[in-house]
Protein backbone atom coordinates (compact mmCIF):
# COMPACT_ATOMS: atom_id res chain seq x y z
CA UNK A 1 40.62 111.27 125.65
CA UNK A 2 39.27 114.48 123.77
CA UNK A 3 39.99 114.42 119.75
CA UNK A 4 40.40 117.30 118.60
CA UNK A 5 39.90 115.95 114.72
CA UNK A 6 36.06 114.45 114.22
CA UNK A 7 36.74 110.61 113.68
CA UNK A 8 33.13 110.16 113.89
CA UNK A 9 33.27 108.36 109.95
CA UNK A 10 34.50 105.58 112.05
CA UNK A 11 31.87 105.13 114.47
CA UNK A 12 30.67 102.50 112.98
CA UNK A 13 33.70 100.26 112.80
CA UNK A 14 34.06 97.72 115.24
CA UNK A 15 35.19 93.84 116.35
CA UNK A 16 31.98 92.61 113.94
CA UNK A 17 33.63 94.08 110.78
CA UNK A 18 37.10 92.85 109.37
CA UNK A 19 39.10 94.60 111.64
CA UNK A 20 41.54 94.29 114.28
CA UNK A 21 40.68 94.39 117.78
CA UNK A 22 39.45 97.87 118.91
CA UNK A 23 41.55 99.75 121.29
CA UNK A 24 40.16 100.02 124.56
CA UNK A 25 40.19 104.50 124.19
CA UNK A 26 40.04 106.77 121.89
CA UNK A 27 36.48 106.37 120.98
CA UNK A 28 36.76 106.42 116.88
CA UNK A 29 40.20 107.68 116.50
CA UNK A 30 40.93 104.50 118.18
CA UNK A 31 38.52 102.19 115.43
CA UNK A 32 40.28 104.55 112.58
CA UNK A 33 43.78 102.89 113.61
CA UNK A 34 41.77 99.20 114.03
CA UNK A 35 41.73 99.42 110.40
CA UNK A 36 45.18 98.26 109.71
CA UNK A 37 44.96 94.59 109.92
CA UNK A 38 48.50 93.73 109.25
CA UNK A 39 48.38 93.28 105.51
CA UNK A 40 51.47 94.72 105.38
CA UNK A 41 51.36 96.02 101.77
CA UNK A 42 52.64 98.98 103.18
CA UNK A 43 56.58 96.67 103.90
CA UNK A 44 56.96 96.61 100.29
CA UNK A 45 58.75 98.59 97.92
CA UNK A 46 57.00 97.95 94.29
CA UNK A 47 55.63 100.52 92.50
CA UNK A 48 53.09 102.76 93.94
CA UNK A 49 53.49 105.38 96.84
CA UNK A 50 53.94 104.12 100.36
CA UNK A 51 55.89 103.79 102.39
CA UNK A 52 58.78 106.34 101.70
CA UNK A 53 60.01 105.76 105.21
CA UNK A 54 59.98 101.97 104.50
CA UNK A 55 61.85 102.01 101.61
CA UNK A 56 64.56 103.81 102.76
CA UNK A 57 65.33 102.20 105.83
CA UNK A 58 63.85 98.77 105.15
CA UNK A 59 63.10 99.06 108.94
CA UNK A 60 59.16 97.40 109.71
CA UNK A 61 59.61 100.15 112.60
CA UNK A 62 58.99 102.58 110.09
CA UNK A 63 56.14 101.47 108.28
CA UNK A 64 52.36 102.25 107.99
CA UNK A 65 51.84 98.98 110.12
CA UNK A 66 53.58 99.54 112.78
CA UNK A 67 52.71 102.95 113.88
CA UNK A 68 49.03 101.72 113.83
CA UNK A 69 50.11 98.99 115.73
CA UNK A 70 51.88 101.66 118.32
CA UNK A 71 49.36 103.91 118.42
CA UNK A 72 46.67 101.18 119.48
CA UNK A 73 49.32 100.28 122.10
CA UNK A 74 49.37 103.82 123.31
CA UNK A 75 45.96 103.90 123.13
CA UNK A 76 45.55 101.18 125.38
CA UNK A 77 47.38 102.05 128.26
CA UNK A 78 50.63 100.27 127.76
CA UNK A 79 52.77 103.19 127.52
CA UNK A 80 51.95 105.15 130.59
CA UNK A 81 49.04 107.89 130.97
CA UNK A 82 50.37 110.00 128.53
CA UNK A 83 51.88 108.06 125.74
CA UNK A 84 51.89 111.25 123.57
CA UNK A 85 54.77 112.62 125.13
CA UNK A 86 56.38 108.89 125.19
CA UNK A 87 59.35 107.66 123.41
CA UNK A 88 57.55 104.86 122.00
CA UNK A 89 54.73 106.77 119.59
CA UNK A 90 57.24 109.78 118.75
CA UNK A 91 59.73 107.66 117.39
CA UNK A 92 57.05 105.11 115.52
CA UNK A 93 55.22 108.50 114.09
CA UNK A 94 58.94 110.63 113.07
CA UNK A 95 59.29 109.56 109.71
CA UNK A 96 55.53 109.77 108.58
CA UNK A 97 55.43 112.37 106.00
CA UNK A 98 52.09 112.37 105.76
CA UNK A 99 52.02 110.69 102.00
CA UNK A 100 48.46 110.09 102.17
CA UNK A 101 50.11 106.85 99.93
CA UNK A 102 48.05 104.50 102.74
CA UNK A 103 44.83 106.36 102.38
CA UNK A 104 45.17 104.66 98.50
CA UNK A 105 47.10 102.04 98.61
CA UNK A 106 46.66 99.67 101.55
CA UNK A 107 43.66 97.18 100.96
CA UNK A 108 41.46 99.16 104.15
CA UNK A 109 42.31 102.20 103.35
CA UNK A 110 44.73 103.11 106.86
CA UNK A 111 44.67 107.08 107.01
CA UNK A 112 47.94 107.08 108.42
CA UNK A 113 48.25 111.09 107.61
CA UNK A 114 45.45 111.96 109.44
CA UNK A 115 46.33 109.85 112.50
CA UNK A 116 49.57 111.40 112.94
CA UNK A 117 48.45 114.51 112.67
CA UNK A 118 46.21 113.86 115.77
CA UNK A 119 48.98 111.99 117.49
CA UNK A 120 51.04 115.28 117.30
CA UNK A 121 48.17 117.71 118.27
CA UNK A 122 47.74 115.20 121.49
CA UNK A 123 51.55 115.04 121.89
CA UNK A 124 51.55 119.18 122.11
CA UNK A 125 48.48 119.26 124.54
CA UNK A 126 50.03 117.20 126.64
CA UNK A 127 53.49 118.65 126.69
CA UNK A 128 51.75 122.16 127.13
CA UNK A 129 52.48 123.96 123.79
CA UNK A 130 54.35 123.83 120.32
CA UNK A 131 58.26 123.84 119.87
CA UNK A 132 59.34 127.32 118.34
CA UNK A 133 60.11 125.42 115.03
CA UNK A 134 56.48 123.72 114.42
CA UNK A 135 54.95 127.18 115.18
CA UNK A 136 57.35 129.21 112.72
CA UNK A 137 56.28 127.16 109.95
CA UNK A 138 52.82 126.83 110.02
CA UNK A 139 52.09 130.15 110.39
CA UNK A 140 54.04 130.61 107.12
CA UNK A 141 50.87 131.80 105.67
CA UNK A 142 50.68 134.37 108.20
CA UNK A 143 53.80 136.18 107.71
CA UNK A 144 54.16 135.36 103.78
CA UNK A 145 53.62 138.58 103.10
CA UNK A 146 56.33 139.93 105.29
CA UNK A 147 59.04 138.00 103.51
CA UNK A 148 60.16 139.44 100.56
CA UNK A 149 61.88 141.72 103.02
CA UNK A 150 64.00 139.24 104.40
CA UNK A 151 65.21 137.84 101.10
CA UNK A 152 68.48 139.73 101.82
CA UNK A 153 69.34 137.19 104.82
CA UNK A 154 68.12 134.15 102.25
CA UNK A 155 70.41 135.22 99.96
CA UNK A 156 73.05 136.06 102.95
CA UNK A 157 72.45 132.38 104.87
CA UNK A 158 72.93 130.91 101.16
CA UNK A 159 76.58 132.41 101.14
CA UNK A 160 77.76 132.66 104.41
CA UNK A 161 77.44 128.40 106.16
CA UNK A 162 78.37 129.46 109.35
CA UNK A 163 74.88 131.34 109.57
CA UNK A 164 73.07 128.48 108.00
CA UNK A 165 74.70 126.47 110.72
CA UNK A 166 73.89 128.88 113.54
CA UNK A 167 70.17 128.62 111.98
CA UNK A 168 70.18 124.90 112.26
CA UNK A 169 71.35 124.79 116.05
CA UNK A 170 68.74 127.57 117.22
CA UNK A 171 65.74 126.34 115.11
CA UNK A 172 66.27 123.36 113.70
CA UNK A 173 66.38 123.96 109.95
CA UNK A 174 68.94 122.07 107.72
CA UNK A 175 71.64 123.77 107.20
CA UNK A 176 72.23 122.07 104.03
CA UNK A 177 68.79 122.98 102.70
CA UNK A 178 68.20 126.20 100.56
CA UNK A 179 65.61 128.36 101.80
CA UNK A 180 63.11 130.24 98.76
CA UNK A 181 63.24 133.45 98.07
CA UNK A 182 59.96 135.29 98.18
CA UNK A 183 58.12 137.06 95.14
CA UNK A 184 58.71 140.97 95.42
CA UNK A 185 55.20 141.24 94.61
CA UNK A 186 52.20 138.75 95.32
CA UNK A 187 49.89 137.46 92.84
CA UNK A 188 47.12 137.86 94.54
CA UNK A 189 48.13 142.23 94.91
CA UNK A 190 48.17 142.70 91.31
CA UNK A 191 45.39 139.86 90.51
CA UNK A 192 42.21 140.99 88.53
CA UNK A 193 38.99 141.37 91.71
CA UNK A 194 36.36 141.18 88.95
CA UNK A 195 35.73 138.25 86.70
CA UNK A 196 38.23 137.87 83.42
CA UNK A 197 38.02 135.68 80.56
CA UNK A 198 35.37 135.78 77.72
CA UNK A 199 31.95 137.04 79.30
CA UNK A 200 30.16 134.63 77.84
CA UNK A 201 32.33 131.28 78.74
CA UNK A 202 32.12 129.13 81.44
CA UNK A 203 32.94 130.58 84.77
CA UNK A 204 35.34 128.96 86.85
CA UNK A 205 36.90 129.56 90.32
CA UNK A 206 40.89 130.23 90.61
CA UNK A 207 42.24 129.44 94.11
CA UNK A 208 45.88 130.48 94.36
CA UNK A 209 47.48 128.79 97.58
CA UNK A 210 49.64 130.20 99.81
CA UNK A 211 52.94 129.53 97.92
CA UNK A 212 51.94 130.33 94.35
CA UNK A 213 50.74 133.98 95.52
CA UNK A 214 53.80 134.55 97.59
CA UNK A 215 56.75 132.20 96.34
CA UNK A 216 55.78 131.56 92.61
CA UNK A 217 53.29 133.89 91.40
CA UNK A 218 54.16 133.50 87.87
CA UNK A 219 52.55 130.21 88.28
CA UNK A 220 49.24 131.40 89.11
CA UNK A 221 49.58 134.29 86.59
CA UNK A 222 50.08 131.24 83.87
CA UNK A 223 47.18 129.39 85.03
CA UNK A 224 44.62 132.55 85.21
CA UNK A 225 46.46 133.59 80.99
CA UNK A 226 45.48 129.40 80.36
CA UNK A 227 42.09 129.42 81.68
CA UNK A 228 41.19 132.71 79.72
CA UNK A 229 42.66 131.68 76.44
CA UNK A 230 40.65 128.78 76.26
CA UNK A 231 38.06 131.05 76.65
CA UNK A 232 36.41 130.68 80.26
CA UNK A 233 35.15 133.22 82.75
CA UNK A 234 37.48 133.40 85.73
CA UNK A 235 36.94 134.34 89.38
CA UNK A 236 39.95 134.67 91.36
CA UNK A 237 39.10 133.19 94.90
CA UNK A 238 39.51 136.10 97.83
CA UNK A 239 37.79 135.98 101.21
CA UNK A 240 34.70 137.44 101.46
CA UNK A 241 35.23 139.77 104.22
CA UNK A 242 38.00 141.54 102.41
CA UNK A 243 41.07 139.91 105.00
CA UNK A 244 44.19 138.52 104.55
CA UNK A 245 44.14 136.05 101.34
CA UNK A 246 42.53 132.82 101.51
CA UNK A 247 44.60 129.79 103.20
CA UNK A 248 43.25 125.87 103.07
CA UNK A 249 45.34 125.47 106.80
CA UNK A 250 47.43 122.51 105.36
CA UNK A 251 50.60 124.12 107.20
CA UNK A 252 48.96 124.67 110.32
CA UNK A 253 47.53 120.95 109.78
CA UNK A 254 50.68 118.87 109.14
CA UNK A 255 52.26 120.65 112.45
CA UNK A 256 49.34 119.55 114.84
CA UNK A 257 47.70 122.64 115.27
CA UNK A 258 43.95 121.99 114.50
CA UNK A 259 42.25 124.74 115.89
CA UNK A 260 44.37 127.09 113.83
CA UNK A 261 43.65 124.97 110.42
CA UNK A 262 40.25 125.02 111.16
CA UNK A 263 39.69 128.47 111.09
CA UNK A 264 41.74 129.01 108.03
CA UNK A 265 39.22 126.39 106.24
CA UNK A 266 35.96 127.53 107.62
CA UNK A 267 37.41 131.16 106.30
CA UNK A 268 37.95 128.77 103.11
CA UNK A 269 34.60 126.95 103.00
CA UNK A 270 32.85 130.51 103.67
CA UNK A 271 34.26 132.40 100.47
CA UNK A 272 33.96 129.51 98.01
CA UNK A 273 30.51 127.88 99.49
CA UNK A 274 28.86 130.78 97.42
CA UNK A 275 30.77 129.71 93.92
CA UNK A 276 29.79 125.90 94.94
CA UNK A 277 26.27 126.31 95.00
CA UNK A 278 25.70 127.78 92.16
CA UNK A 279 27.70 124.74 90.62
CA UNK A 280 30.97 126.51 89.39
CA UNK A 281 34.38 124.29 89.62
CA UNK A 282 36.84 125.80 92.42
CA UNK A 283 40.29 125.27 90.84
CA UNK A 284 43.44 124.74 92.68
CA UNK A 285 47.52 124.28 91.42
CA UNK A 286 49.26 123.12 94.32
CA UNK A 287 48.18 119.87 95.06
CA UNK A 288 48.25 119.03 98.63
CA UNK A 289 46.57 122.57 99.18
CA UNK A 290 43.52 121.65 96.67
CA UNK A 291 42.84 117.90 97.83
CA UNK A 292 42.85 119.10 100.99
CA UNK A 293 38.87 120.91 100.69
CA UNK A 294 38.10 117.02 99.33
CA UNK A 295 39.60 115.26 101.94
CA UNK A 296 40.99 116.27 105.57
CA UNK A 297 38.27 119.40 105.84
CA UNK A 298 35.61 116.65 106.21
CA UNK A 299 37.17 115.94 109.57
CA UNK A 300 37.91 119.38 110.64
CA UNK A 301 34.14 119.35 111.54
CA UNK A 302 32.59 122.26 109.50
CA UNK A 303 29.40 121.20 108.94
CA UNK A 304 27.87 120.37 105.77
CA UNK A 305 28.94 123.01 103.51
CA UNK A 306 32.02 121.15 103.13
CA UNK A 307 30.36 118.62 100.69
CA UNK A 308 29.29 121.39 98.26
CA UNK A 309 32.72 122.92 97.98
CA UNK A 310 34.38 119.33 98.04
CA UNK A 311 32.55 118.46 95.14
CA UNK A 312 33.55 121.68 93.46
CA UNK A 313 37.32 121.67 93.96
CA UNK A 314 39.60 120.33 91.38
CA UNK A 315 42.93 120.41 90.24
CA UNK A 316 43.63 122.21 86.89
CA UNK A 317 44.84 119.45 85.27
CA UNK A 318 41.61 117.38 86.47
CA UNK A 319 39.31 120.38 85.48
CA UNK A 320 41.04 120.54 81.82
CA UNK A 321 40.90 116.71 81.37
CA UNK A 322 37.19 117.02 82.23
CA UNK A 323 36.53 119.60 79.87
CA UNK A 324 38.94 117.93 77.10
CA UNK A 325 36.52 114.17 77.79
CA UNK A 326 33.23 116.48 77.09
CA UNK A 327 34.77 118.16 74.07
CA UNK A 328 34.21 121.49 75.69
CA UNK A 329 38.21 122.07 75.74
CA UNK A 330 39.52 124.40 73.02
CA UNK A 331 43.27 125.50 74.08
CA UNK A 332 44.97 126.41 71.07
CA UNK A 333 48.42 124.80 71.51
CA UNK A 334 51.57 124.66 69.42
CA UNK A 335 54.62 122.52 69.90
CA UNK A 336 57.55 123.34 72.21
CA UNK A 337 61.02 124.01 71.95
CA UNK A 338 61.70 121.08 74.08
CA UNK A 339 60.43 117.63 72.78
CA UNK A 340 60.31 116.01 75.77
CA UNK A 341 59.24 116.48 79.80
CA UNK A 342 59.86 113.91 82.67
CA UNK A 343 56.67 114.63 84.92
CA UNK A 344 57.02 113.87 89.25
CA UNK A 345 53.42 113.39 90.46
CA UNK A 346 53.01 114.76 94.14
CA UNK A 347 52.14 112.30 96.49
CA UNK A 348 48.87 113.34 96.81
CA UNK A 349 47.91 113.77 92.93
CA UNK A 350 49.15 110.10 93.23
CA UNK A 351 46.71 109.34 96.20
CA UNK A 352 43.40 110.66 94.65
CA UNK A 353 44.34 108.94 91.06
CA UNK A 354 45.09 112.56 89.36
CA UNK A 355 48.20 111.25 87.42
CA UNK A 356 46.05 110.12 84.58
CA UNK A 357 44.61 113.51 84.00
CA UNK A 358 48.32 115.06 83.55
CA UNK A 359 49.01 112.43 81.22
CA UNK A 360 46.23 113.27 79.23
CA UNK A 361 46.82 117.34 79.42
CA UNK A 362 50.28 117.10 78.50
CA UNK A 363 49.23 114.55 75.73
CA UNK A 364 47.25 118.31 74.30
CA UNK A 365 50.75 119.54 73.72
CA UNK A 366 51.70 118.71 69.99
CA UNK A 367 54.44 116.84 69.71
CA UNK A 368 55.17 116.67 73.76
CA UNK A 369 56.70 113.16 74.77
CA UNK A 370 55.66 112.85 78.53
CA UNK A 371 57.09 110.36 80.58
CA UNK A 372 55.96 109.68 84.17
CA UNK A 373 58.74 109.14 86.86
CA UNK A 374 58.01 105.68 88.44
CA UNK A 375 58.45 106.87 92.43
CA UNK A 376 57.60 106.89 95.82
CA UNK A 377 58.00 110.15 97.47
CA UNK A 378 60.28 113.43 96.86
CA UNK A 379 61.37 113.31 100.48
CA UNK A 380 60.61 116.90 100.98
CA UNK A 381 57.19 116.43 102.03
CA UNK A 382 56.12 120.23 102.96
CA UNK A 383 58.62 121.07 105.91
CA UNK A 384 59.76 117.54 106.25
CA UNK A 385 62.78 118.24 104.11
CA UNK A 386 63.78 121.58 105.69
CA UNK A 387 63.78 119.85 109.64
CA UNK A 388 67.37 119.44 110.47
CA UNK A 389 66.93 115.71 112.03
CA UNK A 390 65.47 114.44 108.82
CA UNK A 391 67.28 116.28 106.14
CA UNK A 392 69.59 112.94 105.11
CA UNK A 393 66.23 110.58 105.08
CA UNK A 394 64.65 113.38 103.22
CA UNK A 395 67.28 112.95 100.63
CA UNK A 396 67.57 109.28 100.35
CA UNK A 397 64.01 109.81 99.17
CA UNK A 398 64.64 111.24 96.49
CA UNK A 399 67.48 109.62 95.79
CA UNK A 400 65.71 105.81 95.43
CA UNK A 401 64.37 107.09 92.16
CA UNK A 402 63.73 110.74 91.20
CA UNK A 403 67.04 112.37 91.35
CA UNK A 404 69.01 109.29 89.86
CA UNK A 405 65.92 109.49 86.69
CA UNK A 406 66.55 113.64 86.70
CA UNK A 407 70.18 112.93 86.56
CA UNK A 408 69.38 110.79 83.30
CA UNK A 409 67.78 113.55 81.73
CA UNK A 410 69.04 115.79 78.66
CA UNK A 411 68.87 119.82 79.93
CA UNK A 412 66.69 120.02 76.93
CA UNK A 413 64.08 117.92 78.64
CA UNK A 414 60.98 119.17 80.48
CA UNK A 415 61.09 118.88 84.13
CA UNK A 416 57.29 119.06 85.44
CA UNK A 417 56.25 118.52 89.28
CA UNK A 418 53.05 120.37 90.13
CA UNK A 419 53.85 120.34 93.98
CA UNK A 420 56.09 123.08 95.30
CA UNK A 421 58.14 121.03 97.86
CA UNK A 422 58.84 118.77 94.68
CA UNK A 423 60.38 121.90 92.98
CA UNK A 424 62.31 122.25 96.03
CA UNK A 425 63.48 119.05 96.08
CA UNK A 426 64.75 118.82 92.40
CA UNK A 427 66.23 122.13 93.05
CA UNK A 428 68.63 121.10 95.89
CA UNK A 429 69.10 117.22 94.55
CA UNK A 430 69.97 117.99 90.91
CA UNK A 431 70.47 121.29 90.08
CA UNK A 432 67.62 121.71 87.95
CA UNK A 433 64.07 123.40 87.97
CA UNK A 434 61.13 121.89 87.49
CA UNK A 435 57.88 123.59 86.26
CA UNK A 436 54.16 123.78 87.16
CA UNK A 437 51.77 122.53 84.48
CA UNK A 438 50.54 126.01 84.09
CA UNK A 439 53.59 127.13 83.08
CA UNK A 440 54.47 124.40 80.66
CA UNK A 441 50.90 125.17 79.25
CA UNK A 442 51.60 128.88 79.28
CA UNK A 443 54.51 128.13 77.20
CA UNK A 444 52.73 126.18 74.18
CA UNK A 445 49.94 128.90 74.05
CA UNK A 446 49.36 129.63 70.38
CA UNK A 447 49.29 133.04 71.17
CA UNK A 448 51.57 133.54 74.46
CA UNK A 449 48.92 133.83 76.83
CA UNK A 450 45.80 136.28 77.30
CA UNK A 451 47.86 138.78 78.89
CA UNK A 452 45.61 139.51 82.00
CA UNK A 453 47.19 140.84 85.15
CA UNK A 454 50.56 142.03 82.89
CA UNK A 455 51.88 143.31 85.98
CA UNK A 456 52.85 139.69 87.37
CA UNK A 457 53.87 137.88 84.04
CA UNK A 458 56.89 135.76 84.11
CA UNK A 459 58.63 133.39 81.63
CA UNK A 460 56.83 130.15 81.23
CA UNK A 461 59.80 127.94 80.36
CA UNK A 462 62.29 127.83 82.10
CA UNK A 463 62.64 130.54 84.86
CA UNK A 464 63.59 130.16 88.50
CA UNK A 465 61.84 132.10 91.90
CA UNK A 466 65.51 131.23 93.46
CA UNK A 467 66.61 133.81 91.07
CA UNK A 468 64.50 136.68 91.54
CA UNK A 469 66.96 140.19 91.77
């Protein structure tokens, strides 16, 4: 068996350390699933993150566990010569949303996420290529661009059922899911090329995602206005060649196509290696897009620039928490209209312990009262949500704990959820929007914001990309 992910951090697992019995192929993909041991943490439903799948359907079939235990099955022969393609691994690995809850929370540390997401890029080798669905929305970041001209047939499929229905039979998207519209303009068009801020601050490194420059630029403008009113030098990320705009891969990832995400993070790795040597934080918003230079590109096998921009990246909320710990931090806040905010962490702020550093940014706010939603995850999970065949365990998610808390909720209240699929989520299960941290930060400048890149400012709080003219 060829990997196409490099497992080699596991080469040195085997039968002498506390692990389960190594499967017979698979080299070190096969000692990376001989790390579950059958603790079994993962079949409960406390607090913490994992396993969404488990606590909806109480099922030990869909568990953590169990799909490590079926994969070292498949990987020992006992489901045929191509067990990618078999019954047996597809069903064990269709409600993994890739969580990364495991990663954190089981006592060894099972990277469920990342096995999957070889499972699936061994499942399309050996079926010979990638269902029409998987393709369309990992190359999202491809065609991004392009879709602010379609936003006529979003708005169109959101009146008319009957074409949300025929969408669902001929691709596979939920009919009963809403679709975003896109931004008429891109942040990323507009955006400053030169450094902003105070010329004599700290410089930092913004890296707008995929969806905040095409979906929710406002949220990018608000974290570029936050970063310069507190006075630091900003760099807005771009490649260096002058392309397309910058893409971590994490769609082309979670849909098993690795060769394609590893290009779009060596083109990553290549613009901000030169920002990481010379020591300056790289600074991402959308979580699972961010975490992803500190975790998965490590096994995309890039060589070792990967360390120096791994060690750079950060979330804003990290970066500002940082800054606020050194006393370097001087953001000149005033109170909000609104009193109080109920704050979702992503699954993956969750997984790389980032909650506590958006508890202590909000805490900046005067007179904020920030409460943290006790849950597992949203059930929207990138493009887990929008796939027809999991739309109703997508929603029983969220509805285990999120929604029913949401529901609880004044409309004066503060809805914050730094991941986009959250938004999403909260959108279609409650009928309410939830904000980015920027924004919410944004909001409670003293002075309204620095004003840079005018062209793409939006309302902080509340505001809705769903209801762009």
């Amino acid at each position: 068996m060829e990997t196409q992910l490099d497992w080699s951090a596991y080469d040195s697992y085997g039968a002498g350390d506390a692990y389960a019995a190594v499967p017979s192929e698979g080299g070190a993909y096969g000692k990376a699933a001989a790390v579950c041991i059958g603790n079994r943490q993962c079949q409960r439903t406390e607090k913490g993150v994992m396993c969404p799948s488990f606590r909806v359907t109480r099922d030990a079939a869909h568990s953590t566990h169990h799909r490590a235990q079926t994969l070292k099955a498949a990987l020992n022969g006992e489901y045929g010569p191509q067990p990618f393609v078999g019954p047996e691994l597809d069903a064990a690995m269709d409600l993994c949303v890739g969580c990364k809850g495991c990663k954190r929370e089981c006592p060894n540390g099972v990277d469920m996420a990342l096995l999957r997401i070889e499972a699936l890029a061994q499942r399309w080798k050996q079926l010979g290529g990638v269902p029409l669905r998987e393709r369309l929305l990992a190359h999202i970041p491809h065609w991004a661009g392009k879709l602010a001209r379609l936003n006529w047939l979003v708005r169109l499929r959101a009146r008319m059922p009957l074409l949300a229905r025929l969408g669902e039979r001929w691709i596979g998207i939920a009919a009963k899911r809403s679709l975003p519209l896109s931004a008429p303009m891109a942040f990323l068009a507009t955006a400053p090329t030169e450094p902003v801020g105070n010329a004599d601050g700290r410089e930092v490194v913004l890296l707008v995602d995929t969806f905040s420059n095409h979906f929710e630029p406002e949220t990018a403008q608000a974290a570029l206005d936050v970063l310069t009113a507190a006075g630091y030098r900003v760099h807005v990320a771009r490649p260096l060649t002058g392309e397309r705009p910058l893409c971590c891969g994490r769609t082309f990832l979670s849909h098993g196509l690795i060769e394609q995400a590893r290009m779009e993070a060596g083109r990553m790795v290549e613009a901000l290696r030169p920002y990481a040597e010379r020591g300056l934080p790289v600074l991402g918003l959308e979580p699972s897009c961010l975490l992803m230079l500190r975790d998965e590109y490590y096994a995309l096998g890039l060589g070792e620039a990967v360390a120096a921009v791994a060690k750079s990246a950060l979330l804003l909320e990290e970066f500002l928490a940082r800054e606020h710990d050194a006393k370097r931090l001087e953001l000149p806040l005033r109170p909000l209209p609104q009193a109080r905010a109920l704050v979702h962490g992503h699954c993956h702020q969750k997984a790389f312990g980032a909650m506590k550093s958006m508890r202590k940014v909000l805490s900046l706010v005067p007179e904020l009262q920030a409460e943290l939603v006790e849950s597992s995850c949203c059930g929207m999970a990138g493009a887990f949500g929008l796939e027809a065949e999991h739309y109703e365990v997508s929603m029983q998610m969220a509805e285990l704990a999120l929604l029913p808390r949401i529901r609880e909720t004044d409309k004066n209240t503060l809805l914050i959820a730094n991941g986009v699929s959250c938004r999403h989520q909260i959108r279609d299960g409650a009928g309410r929007e939830g904000l980015h941290l920027a924004r919410v930060l944004k909001a409670a400048l003293a002075g309204g914001g620095s004003g840079t890149g005018k062209a793409n400012a939006q309302p902080a709080c509340p505001g809705s990309f769903s209801d762009r003219p």
